[in-house]
C-alpha atoms as a PDB file:
ATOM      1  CA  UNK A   1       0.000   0.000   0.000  1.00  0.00           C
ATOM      2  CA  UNK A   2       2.761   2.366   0.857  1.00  0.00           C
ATOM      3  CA  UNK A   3       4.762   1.803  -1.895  1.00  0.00           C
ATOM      4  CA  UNK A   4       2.469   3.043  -5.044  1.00  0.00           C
ATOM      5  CA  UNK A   5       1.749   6.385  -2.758  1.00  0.00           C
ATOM      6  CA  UNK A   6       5.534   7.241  -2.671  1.00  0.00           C
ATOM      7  CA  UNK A   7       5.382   6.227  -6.262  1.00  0.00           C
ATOM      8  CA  UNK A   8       2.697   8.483  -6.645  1.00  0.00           C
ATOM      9  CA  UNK A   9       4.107  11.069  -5.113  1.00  0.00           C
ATOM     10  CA  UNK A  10       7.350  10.588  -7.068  1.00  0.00           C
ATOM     11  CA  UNK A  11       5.612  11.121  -9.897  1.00  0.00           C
ATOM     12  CA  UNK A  12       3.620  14.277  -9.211  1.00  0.00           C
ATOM     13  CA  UNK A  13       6.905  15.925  -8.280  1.00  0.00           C
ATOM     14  CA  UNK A  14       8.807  15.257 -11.308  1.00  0.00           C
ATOM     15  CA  UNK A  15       5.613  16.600 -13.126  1.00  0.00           C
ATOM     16  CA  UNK A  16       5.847  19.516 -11.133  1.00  0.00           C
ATOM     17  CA  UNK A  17       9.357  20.196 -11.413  1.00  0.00           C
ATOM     18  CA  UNK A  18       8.776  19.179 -15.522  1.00  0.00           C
ATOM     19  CA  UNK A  19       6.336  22.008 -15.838  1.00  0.00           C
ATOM     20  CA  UNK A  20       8.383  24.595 -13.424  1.00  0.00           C
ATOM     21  CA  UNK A  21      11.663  23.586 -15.798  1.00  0.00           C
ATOM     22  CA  UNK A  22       9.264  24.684 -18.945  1.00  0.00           C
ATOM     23  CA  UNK A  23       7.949  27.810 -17.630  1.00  0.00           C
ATOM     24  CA  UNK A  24      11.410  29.057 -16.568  1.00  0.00           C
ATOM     25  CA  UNK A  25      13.322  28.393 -20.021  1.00  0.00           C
ATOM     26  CA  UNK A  26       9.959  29.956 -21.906  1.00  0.00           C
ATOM     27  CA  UNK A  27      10.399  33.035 -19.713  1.00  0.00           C
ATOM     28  CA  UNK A  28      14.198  32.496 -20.400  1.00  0.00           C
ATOM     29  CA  UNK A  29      13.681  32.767 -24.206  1.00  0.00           C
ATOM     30  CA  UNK A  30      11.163  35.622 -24.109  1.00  0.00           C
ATOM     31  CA  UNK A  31      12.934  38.140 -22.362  1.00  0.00           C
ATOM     32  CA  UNK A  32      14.433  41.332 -24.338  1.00  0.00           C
ATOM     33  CA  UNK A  33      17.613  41.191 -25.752  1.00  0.00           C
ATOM     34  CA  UNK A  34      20.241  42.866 -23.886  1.00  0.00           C
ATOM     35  CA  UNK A  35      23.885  44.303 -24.103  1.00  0.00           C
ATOM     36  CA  UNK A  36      26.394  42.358 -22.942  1.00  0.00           C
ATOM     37  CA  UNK A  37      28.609  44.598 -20.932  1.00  0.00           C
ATOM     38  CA  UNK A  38      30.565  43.217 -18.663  1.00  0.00           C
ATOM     39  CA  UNK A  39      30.924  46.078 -16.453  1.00  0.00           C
ATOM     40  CA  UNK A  40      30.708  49.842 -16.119  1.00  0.00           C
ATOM     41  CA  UNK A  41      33.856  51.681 -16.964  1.00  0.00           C
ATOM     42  CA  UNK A  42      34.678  52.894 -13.135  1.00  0.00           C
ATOM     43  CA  UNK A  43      36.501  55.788 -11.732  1.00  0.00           C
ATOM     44  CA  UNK A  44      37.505  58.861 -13.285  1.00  0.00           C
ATOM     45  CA  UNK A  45      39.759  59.674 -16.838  1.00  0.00           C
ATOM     46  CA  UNK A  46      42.921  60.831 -16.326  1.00  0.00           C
ATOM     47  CA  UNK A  47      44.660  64.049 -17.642  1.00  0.00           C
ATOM     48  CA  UNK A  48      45.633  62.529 -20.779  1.00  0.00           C
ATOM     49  CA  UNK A  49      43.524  59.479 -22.341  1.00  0.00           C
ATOM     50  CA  UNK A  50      45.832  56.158 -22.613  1.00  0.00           C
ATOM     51  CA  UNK A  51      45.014  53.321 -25.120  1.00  0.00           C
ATOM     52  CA  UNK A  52      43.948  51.341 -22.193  1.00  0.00           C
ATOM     53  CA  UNK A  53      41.263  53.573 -20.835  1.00  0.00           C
ATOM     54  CA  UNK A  54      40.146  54.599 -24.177  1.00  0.00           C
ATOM     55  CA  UNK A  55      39.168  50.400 -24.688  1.00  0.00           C
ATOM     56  CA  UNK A  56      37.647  50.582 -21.290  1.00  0.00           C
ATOM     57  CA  UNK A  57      35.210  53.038 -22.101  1.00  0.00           C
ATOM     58  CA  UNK A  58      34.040  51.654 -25.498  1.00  0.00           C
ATOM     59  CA  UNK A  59      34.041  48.314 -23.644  1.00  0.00           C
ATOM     60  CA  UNK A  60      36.567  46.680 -26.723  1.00  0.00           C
ATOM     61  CA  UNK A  61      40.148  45.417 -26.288  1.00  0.00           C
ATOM     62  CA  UNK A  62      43.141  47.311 -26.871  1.00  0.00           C
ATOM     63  CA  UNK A  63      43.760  45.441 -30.316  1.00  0.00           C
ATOM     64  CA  UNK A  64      40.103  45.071 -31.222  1.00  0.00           C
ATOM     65  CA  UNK A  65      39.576  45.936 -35.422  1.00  0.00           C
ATOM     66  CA  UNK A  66      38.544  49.064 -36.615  1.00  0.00           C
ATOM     67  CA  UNK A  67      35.222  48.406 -37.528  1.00  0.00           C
ATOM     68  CA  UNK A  68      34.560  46.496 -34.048  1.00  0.00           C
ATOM     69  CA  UNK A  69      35.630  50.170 -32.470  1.00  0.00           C
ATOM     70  CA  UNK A  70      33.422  52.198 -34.627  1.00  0.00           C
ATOM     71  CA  UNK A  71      30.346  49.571 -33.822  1.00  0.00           C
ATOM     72  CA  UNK A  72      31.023  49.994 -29.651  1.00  0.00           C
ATOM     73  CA  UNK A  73      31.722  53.903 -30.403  1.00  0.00           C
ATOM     74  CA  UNK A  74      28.047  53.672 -31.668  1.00  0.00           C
ATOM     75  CA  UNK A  75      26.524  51.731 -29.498  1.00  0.00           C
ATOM     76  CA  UNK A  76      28.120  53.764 -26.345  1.00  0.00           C
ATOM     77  CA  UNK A  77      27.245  56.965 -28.212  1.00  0.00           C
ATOM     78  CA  UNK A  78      23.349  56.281 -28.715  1.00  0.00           C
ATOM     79  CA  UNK A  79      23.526  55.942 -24.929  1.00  0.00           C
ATOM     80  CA  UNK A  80      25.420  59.068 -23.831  1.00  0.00           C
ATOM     81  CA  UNK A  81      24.009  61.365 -27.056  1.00  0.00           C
ATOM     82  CA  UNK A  82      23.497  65.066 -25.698  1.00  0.00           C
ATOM     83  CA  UNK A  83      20.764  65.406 -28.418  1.00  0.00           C
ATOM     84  CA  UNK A  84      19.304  62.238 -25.948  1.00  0.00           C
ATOM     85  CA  UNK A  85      20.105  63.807 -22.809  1.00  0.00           C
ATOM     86  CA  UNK A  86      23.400  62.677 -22.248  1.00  0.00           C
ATOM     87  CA  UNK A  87      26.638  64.848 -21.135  1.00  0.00           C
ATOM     88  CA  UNK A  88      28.936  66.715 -23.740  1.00  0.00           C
ATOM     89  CA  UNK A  89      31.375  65.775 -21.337  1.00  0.00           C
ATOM     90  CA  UNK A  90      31.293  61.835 -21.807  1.00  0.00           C
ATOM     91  CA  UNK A  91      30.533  62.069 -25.178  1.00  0.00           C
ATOM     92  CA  UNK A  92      33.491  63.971 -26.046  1.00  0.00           C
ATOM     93  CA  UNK A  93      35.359  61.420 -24.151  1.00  0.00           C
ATOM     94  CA  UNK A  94      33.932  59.065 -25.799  1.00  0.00           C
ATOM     95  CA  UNK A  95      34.873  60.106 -29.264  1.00  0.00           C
ATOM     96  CA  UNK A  96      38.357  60.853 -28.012  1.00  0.00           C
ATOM     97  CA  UNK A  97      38.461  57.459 -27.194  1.00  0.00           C
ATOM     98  CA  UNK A  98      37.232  56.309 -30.574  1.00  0.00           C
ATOM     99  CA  UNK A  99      39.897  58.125 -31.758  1.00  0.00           C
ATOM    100  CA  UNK A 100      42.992  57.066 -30.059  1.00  0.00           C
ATOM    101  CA  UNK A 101      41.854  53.540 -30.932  1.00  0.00           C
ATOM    102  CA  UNK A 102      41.477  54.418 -34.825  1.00  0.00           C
ATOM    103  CA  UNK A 103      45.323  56.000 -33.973  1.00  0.00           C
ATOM    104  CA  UNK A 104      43.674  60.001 -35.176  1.00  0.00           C
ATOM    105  CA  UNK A 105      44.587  61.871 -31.971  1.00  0.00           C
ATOM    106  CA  UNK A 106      43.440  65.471 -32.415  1.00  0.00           C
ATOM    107  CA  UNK A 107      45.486  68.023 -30.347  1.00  0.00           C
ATOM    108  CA  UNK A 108      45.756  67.652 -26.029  1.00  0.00           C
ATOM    109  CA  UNK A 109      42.828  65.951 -26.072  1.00  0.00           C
ATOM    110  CA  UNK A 110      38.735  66.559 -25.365  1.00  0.00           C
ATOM    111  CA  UNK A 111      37.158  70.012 -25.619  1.00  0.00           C
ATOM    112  CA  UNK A 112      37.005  70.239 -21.708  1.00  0.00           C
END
C-alpha cells in the first residue's frame, strides 16, 4: 500500500518540477535582448587618455579591429548622445576614445 503512494508522489513531483523547468526556459527565451557589458567603466579619466582607458570606455580590447571600435563607439554613443540627454562631457570622451583607438589623436585631447 505504501509503496504506489511514494510512487505516486514521485511522480507528481517530477511533473511539477517538468512544468516549473518549462515555464522558466519559456520566460528564459522571451525576455528582451540585452547588451552584454561586462561592467561599467569605473573611476575617473585621467589628464591625458591612454590606449587602455580609451578600450575601457568603449568596452573593446586594446587590439580590437577598426570596424569592431566604430560599432562599440556607436553603441556607447546612442547611450550618452546630448541630443538624448546625455553629457557633452562623456561624449566627447567618448569620441576621443574612438579616436585614439582608430590612432587620429586630435590636439591635447577633449574640448574640456
Amino acid at each position: 500500500m505504501v509503496t504506489p503512494l511514494i510512487g505516486g508522489i514521485a511522480v507528481a513531483a517530477a511533473a511539477y518540477a517538468g512544468r516549473y523547468s518549462i515555464q522558466a526556459w519559456q520566460a528564459f527565451k522571451a525576455r528582451p535582448p540585452t547588451a552584454r557589458l561586462r561592467k561599467f567603466y569605473e573611476g575617473g579619466f585621467q589628464s591625458t587618455m591612454t590606449r587602455r582607458e580609451a578600450a575601457l570606455i568603449l568596452g573593446v580590447r586594446e587590439s580590437t579591429p577598426t570596424d569592431k571600435v566604430r560599432e562599440a563607439h556607436r553603441r556607447v554613443m546612442v547611450a550618452n548622445h546630448p541630443d538624448a540627454g546625455g553629457s557633452h562631457y562623456l561624449a566627447s570622451k567618448i569620441n576621443e576614445a574612438k579616436d585614439i583607438l582608430l590612432g587620429r589623436t586630435k590636439g591635447t585631447g577633449s574640448a574640456f
